[in-house]
Structure formats: structure tokens, C-alpha cells
C-alpha atoms as a PDB file:
ATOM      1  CA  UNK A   1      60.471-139.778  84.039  1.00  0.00           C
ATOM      2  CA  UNK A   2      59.758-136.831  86.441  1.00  0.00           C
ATOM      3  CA  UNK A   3      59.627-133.811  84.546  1.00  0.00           C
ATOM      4  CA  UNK A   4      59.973-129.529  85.128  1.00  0.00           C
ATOM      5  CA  UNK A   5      59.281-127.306  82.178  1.00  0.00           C
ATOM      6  CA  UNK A   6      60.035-123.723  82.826  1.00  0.00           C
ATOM      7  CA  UNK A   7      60.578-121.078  80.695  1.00  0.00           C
ATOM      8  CA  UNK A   8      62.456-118.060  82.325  1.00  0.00           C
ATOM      9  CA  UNK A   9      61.739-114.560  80.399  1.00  0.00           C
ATOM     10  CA  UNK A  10      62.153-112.101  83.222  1.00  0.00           C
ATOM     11  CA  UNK A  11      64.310-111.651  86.060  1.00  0.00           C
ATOM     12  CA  UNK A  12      61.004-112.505  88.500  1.00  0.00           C
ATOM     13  CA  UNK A  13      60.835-116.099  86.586  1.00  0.00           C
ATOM     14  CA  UNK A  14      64.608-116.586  87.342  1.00  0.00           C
ATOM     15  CA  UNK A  15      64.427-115.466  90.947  1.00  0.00           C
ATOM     16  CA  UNK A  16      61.322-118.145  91.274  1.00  0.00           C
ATOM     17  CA  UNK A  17      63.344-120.673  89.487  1.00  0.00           C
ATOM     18  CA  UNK A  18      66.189-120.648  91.446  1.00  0.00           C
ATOM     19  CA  UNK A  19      64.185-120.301  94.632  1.00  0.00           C
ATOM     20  CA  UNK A  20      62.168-124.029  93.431  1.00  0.00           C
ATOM     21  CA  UNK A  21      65.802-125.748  92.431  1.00  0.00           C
ATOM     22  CA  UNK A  22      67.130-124.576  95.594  1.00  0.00           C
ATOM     23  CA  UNK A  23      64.478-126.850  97.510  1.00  0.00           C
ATOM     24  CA  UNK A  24      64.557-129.653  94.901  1.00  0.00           C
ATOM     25  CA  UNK A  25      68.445-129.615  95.030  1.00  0.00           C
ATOM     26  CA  UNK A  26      68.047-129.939  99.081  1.00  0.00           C
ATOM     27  CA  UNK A  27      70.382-126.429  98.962  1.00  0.00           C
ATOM     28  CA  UNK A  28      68.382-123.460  99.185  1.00  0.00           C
ATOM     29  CA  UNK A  29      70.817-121.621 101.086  1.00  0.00           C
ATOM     30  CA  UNK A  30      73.591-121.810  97.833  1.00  0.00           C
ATOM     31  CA  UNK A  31      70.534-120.898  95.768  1.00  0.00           C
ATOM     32  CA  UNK A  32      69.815-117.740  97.378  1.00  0.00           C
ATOM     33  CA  UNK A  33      73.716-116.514  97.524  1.00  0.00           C
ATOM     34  CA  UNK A  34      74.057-117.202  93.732  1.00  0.00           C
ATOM     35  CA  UNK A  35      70.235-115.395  93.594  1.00  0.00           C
ATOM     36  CA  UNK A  36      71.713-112.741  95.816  1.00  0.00           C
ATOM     37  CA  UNK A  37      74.925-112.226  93.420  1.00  0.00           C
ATOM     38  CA  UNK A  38      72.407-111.987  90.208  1.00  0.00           C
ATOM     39  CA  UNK A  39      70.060-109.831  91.941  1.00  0.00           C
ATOM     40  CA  UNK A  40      72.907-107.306  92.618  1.00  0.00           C
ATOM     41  CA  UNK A  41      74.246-107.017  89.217  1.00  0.00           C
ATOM     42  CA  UNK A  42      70.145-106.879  88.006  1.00  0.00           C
ATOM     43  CA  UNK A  43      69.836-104.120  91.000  1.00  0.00           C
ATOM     44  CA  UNK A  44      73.669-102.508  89.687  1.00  0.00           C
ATOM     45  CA  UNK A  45      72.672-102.011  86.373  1.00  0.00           C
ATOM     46  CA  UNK A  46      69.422-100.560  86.938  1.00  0.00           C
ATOM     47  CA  UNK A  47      70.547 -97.934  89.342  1.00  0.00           C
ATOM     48  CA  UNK A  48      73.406 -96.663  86.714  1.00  0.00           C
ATOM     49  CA  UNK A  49      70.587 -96.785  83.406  1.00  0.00           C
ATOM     50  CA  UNK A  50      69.932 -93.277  82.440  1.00  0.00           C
ATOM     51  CA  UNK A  51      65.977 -92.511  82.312  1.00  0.00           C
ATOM     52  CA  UNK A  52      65.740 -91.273  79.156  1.00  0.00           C
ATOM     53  CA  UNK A  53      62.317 -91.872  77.215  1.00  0.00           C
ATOM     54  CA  UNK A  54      64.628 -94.343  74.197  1.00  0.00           C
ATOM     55  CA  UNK A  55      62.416 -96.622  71.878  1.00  0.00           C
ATOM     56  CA  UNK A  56      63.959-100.244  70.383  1.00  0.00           C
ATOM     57  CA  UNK A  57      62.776-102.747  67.796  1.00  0.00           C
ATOM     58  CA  UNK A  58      63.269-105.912  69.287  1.00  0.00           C
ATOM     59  CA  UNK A  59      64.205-108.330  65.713  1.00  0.00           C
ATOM     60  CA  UNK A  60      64.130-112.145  65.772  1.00  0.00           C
ATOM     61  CA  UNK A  61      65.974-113.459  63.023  1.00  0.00           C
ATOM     62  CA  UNK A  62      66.148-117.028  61.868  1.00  0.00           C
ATOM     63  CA  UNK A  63      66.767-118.950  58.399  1.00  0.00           C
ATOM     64  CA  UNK A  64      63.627-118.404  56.864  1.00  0.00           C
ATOM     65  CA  UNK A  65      61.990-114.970  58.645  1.00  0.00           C
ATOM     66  CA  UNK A  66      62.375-111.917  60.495  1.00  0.00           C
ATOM     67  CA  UNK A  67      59.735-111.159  63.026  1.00  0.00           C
ATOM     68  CA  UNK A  68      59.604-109.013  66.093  1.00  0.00           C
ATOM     69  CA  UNK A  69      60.343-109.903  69.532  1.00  0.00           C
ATOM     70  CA  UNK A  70      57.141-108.934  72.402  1.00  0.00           C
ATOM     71  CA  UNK A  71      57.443-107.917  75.956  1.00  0.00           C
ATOM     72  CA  UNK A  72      57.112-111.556  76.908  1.00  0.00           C
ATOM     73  CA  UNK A  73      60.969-112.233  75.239  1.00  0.00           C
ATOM     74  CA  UNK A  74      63.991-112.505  77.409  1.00  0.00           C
ATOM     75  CA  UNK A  75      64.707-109.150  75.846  1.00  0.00           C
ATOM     76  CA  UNK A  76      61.542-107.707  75.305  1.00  0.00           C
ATOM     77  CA  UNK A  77      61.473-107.993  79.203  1.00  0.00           C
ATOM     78  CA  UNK A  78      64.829-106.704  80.055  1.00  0.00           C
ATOM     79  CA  UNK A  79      64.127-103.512  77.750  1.00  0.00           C
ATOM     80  CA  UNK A  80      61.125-102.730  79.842  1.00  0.00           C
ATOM     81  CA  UNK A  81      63.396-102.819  83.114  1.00  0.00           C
ATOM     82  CA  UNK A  82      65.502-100.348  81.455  1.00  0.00           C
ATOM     83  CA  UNK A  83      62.922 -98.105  81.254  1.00  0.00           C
ATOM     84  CA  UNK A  84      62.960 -98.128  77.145  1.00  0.00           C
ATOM     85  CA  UNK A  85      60.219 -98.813  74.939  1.00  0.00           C
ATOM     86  CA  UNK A  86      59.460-101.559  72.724  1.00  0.00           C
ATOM     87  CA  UNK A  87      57.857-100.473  69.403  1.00  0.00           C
ATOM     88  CA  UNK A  88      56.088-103.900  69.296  1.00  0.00           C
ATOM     89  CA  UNK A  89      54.140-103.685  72.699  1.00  0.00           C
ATOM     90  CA  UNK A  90      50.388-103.307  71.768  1.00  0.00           C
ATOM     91  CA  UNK A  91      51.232-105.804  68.879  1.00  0.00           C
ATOM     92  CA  UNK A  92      49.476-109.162  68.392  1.00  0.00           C
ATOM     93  CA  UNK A  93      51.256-111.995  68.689  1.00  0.00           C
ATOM     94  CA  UNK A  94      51.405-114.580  66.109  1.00  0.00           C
ATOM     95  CA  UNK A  95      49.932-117.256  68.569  1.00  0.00           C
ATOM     96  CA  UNK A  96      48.736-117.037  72.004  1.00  0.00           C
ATOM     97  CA  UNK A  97      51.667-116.960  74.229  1.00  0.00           C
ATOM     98  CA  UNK A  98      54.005-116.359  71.357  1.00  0.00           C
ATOM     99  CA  UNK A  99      56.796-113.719  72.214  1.00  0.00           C
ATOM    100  CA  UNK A 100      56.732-112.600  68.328  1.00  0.00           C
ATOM    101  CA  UNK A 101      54.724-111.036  65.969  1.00  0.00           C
ATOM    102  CA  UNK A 102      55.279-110.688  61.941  1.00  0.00           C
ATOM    103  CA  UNK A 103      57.423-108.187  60.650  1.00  0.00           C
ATOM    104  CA  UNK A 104      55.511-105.286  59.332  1.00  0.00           C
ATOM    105  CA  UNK A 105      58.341-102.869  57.865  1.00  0.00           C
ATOM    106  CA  UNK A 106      56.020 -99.866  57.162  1.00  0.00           C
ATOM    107  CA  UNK A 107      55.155 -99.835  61.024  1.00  0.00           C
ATOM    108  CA  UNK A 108      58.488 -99.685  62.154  1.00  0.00           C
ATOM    109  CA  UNK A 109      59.558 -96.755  59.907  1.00  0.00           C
ATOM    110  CA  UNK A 110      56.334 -95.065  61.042  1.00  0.00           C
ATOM    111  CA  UNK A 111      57.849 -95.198  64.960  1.00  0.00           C
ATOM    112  CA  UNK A 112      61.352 -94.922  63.820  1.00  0.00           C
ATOM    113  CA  UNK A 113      62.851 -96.398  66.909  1.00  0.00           C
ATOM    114  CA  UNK A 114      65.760 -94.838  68.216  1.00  0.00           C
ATOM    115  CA  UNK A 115      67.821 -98.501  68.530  1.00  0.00           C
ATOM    116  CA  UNK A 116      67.193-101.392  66.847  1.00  0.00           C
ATOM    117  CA  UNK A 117      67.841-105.094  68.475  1.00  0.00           C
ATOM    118  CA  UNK A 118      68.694-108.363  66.504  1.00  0.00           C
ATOM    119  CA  UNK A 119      68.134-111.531  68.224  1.00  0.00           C
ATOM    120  CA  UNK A 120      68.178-114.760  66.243  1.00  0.00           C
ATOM    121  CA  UNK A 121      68.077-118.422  65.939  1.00  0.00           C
ATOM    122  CA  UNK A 122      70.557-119.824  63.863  1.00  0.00           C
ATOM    123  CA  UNK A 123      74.038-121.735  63.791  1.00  0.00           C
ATOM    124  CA  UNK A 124      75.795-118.839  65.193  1.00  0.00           C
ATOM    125  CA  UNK A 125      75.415-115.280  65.801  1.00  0.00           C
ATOM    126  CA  UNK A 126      77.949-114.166  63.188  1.00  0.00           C
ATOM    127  CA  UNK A 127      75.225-116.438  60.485  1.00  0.00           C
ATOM    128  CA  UNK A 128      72.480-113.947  61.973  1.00  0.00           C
ATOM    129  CA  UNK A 129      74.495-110.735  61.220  1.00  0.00           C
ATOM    130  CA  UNK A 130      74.764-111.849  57.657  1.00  0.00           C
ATOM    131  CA  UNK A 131      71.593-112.969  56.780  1.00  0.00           C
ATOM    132  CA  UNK A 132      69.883-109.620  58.677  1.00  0.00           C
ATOM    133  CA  UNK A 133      72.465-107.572  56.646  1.00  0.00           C
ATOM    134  CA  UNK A 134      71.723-109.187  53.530  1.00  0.00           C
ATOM    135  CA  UNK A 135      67.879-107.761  54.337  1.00  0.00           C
ATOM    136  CA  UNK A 136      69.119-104.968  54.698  1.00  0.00           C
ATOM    137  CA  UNK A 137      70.783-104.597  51.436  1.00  0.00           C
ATOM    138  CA  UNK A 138      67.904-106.131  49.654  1.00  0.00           C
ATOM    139  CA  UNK A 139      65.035-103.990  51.155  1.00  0.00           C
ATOM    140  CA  UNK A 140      65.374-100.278  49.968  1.00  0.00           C
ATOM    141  CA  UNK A 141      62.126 -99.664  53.139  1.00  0.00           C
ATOM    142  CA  UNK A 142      64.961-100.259  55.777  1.00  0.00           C
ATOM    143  CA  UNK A 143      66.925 -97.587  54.926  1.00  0.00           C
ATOM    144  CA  UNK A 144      64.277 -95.592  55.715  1.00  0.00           C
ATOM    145  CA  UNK A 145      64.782 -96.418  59.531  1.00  0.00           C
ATOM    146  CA  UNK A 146      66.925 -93.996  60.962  1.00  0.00           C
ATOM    147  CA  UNK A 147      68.427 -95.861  63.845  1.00  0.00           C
ATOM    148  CA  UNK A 148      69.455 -98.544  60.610  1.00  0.00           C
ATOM    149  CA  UNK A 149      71.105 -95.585  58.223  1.00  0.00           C
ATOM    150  CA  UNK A 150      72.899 -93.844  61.704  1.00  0.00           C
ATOM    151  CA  UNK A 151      74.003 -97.558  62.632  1.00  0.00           C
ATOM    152  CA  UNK A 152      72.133 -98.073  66.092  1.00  0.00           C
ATOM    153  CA  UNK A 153      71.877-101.847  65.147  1.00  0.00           C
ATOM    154  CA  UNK A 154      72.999-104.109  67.984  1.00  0.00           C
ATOM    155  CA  UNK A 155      73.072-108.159  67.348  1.00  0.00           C
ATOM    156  CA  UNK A 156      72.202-109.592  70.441  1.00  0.00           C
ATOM    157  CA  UNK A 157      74.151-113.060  71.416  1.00  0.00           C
ATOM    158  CA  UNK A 158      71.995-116.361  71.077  1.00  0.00           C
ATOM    159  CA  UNK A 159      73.687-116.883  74.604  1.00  0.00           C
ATOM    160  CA  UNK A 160      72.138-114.696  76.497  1.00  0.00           C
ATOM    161  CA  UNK A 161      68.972-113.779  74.175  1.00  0.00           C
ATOM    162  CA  UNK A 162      67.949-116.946  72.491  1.00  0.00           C
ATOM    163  CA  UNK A 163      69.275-119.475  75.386  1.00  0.00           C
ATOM    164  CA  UNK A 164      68.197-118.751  78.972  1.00  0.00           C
ATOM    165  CA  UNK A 165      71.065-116.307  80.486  1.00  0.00           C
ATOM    166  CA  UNK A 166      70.232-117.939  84.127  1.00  0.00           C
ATOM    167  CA  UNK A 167      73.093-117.380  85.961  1.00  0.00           C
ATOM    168  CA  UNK A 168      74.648-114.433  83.455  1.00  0.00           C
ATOM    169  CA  UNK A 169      70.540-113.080  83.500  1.00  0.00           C
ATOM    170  CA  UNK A 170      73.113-109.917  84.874  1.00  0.00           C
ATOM    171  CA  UNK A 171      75.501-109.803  81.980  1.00  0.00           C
ATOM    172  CA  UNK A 172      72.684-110.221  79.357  1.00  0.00           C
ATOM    173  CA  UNK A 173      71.486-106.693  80.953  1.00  0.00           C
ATOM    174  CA  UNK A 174      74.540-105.130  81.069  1.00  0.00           C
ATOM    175  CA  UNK A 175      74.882-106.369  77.089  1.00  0.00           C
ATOM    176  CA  UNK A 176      71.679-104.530  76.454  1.00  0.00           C
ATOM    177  CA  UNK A 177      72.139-101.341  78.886  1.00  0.00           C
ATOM    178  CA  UNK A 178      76.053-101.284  76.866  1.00  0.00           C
ATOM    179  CA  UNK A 179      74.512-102.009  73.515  1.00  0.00           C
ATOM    180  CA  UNK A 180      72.513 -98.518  73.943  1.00  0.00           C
ATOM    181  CA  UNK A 181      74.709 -96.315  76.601  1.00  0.00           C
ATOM    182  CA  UNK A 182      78.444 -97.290  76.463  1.00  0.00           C
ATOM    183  CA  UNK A 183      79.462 -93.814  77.569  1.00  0.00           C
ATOM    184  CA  UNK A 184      77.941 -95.048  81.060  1.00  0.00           C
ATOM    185  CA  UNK A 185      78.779 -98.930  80.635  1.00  0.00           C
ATOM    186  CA  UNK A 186      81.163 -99.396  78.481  1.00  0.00           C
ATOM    187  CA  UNK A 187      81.381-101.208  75.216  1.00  0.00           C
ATOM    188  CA  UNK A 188      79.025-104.500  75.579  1.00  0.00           C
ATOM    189  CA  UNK A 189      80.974-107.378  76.654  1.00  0.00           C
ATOM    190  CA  UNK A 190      80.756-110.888  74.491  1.00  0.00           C
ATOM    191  CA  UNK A 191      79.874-113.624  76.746  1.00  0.00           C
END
């Protein structure tokens, strides 16, 4: 059986992508006007995201650990196009082309990010929400976060964060640019 793995982290991977299915479907014209409507909302979004010097930690959450999302994540990447930074960047990953790294509490109250991000793998997103709140009442350390106590905690949706967004890769940034600035985008919109 003929075979394509692809994984599709950033918003160059997708444009790629789409380019490659549009010649393998034998429609690269329809590929490029549903390329040309992501790339506008991509390009729409950037243009309205403030350029203010914001730093996130980027959580991964799944039934048996919390790590820390990389710049290589579908988030980790769309934070960087947003101009914000990731706490995690110079971090080393857990494996070689893994887009985590262990959780090291400590570090993150020493950069006190000014958002934090949940992201997560498990049966649902509203499963993730509990079982990162139930760290949070269990660990006295992540009180310590600021962004945590002032409730800048945004739970990311497994649709667009965990599963490749690919044709909402738009929405998922709007989510994110929402999650931090809804007096310029609004509240963040559910897919």
C-alpha cells in the first residue's frame, strides 16, 4: 500500500502539504484557492496581533504527565508567529525530534510567563481541564506562577492543537491570538 507520512506543525508545512495533495489529487488549482483562503486568515490575524514582547508556557497534558510543548508543536509554532515567546525554547527535548520536554516547575516560576497554554491528549478537552486543575490544587509551586494565581490559563482544543488544524490552521490562530488579546479579537471561538 502506497504510503505519505506528514506531519504539519507550521503554517509553511501546511502550505507544502496542500501544494503536494493538490498534484496527487490531479487539482492543484482547488488546492491553491482553499491555500489562498487559509493564507488570508494566517496573513489577517497576523496583521491585527499587537507586538508586544508577551511570554507563554506551552503545557501538554495527558493521563499520566505534564510536560512542555517546544517550538516544533503546532502551537509552539503558531506562538512564535505571534511574535510571543515560549519559555521552553532553548529547552532539550525529551528525544530527538520530540516537540516536548519534562516539566520542570521551578523553571517556569523562575520566568513567570505572562500566559500559560494547556494542550493535551486525552478523551476530551473538558478531561484535560480537570486533571491540569487537579495539579494545580495539589502542587502548592504553581501558585507561585503568576499568570496561574491572576487566571491567564487558556486550555487549548485537542482539535486544533493536538489534531492537525489543516484547513481551520486559521481558526487555531485566531484561538491562540483570542486566548491572549480578546480586546482586539474577541473571546476565542470553540471549533
Amino acid at each position: 500500500i502506497a504510503t505519505v507520512l506528514l506531519r504539519v506543525r507550521s503554517h509553511r508545512d501546511l502550505q507544502q502539504v496542500y501544494r503536494a495533495f493538490g498534484v496527487l489529487g490531479g487539482n492543484p488549482e482547488l488546492a491553491g484557492q482553499r491555500l489562498a483562503a487559509i493564507d488570508a486568515r494566517y496573513g489577517e490575524i497576523l496583521a491585527k496581533a499587537p507586538k508586544k514582547p508577551l511570554s507563554v508556557a506551552i503545557l501538554f497534558v495527558t493521563a499520566d504527565t505534564i510536560s512542555v510543548k517546544l517550538d516544533n508543536s503546532i502551537a509552539g509554532q503558531m506562538v512564535l508567529q505571534l511574535g510571543l515567546s515560549n519559555i521552553a525554547s532553548s529547552s532539550t527535548p525529551d528525544n530527538p525530534g520530540s516537540e516536548t520536554t519534562p516539566l520542570d516547575i521551578e523553571y517556569i516560576v523562575s520566568k513567570q510567563p505572562d500566559h500559560v497554554f494547556v494542550t493535551s491528549m486525552m478523551g476530551s478537552n473538558e478531561q484535560a481541564r480537570e486533571t491540569f486543575q487537579e495539579q494545580l490544587e495539589s502542587n502548592p509551586a504553581w501558585q507561585s506562577i503568576n499568570a496561574v494565581r491572576e487566571g491567564r490559563i487558556h486550555y487549548l482544543p485537542q482539535q486544533y492543537f493536538l489534531f492537525n488544524a489543516g484547513p481551520y490552521y486559521g481558526d487555531a490562530l485566531a484561538y491562540l491570538a483570542a486566548s491572549i488579546h480578546p480586546d482586539i479579537f474577541g473571546a476565542p471561538v470553540e471549533p
